[in-house]
Protein backbone atom coordinates (compact mmCIF):
# COMPACT_ATOMS: atom_id res chain seq x y z
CA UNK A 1 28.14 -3.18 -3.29
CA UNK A 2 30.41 -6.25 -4.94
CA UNK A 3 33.30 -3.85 -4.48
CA UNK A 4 32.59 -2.22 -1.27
CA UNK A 5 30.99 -4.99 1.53
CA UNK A 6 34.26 -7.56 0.43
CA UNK A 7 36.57 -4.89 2.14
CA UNK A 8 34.65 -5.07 5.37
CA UNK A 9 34.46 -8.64 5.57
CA UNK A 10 31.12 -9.05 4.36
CA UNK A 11 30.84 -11.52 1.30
CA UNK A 12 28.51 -10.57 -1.43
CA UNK A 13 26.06 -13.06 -3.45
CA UNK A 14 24.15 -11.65 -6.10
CA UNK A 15 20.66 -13.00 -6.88
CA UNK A 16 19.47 -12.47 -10.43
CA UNK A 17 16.15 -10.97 -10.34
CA UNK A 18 12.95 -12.54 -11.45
CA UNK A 19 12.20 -12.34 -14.80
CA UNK A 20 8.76 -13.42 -17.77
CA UNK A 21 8.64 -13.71 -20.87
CA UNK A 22 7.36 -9.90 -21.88
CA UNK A 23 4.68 -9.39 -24.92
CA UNK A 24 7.68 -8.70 -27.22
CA UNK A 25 8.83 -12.47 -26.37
CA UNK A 26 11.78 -11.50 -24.88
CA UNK A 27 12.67 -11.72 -20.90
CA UNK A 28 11.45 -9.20 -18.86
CA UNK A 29 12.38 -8.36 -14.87
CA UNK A 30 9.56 -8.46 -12.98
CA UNK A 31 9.46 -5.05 -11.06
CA UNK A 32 7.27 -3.94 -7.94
CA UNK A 33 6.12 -0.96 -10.00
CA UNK A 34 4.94 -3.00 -13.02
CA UNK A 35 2.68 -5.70 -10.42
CA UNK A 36 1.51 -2.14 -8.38
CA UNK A 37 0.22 -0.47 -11.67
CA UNK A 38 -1.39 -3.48 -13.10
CA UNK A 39 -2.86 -3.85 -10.10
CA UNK A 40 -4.15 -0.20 -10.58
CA UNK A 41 -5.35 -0.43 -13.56
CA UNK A 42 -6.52 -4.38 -13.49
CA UNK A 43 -7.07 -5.41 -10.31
CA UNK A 44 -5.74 -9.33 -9.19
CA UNK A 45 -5.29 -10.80 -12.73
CA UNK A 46 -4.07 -14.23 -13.52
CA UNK A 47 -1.28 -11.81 -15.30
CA UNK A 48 -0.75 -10.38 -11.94
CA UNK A 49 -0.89 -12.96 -10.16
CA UNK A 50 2.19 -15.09 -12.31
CA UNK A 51 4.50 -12.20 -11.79
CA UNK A 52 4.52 -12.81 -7.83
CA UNK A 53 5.08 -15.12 -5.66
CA UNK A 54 2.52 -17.62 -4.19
CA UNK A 55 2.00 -16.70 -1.04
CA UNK A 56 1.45 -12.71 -2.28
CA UNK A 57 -0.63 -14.43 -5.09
CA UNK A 58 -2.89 -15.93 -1.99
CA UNK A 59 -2.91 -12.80 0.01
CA UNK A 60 -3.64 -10.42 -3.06
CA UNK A 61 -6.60 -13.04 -3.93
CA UNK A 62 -8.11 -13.13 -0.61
CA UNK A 63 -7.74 -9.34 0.09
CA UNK A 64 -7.17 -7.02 -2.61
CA UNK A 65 -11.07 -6.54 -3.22
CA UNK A 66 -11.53 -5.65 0.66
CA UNK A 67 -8.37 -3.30 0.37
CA UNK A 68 -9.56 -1.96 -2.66
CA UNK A 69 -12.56 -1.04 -1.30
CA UNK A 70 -11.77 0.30 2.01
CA UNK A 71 -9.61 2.68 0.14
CA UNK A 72 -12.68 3.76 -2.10
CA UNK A 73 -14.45 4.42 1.31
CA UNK A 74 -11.40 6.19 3.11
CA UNK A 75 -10.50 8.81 -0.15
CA UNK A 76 -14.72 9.18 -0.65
CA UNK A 77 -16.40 12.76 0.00
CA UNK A 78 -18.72 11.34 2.34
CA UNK A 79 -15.69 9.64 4.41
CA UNK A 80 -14.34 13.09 4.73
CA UNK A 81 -17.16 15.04 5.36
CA UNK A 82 -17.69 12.81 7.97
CA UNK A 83 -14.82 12.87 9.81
CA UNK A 84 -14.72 16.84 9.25
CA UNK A 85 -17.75 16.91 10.89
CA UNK A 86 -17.14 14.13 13.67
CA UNK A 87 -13.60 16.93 14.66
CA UNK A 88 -16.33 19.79 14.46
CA UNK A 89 -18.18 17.92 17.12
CA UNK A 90 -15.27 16.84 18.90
CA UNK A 91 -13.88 20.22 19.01
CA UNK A 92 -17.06 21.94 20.53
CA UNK A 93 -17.39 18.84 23.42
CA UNK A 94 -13.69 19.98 24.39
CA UNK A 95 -14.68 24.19 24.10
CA UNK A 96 -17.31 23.40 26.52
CA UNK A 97 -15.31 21.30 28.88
CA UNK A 98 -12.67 23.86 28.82
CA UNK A 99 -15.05 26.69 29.08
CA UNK A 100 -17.00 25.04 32.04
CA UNK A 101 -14.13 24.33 34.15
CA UNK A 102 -12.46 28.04 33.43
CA UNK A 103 -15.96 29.51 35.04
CA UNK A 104 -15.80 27.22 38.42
CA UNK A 105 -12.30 29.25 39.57
């Protein structure tokens, strides 16, 4: 990108990314990937929340638990069966619509 956007007029500014001190002592980048799977694995920690910034850090404490468990409900067996058998319904409400108008031609 520092070679190519120059020769269309564009200037180029590169931003260092992010970085924290890693377990080993030395820097580390802070990558999407690492704050997604420790929020996987650990839900909103204080670890998660220094590796982003503050107004994710406020959303991710005021939310995460309701996301969290909304996607517990949506992946559940009962969520599915449910809906399977909410289409079943639906489908035999439109059979009999369609059924009921073909027999008054």
């Amino acid at each position: 990108m520092i070679r190519i956007l120059p020769k269309y007029g564009i200037s180029f500014i590169k931003i260092d990314r992010i970085t924290t001190e890693g377990p080993d002592g030395k820097p580390e980048v802070i990558s999407a990937s690492r704050v997604r799977k420790l929020l996987d694995e650990q839900g909103v920690t204080d670890e998660v929340l220094s590796l982003v910034p503050e107004c994710t850090a406020k959303y991710l404490k005021e939310s995460f638990k309701q996301l969290r468990i909304l996607m517990q409900i949506l992946f559940s067996d009962f969520f599915r069966c449910m809906i399977a058998e909410m289409l079943c319904k639906i489908q035999k409400i439109f059979a009999q619509h369609f059924l009921h108008l073909g027999s008054s031609n």
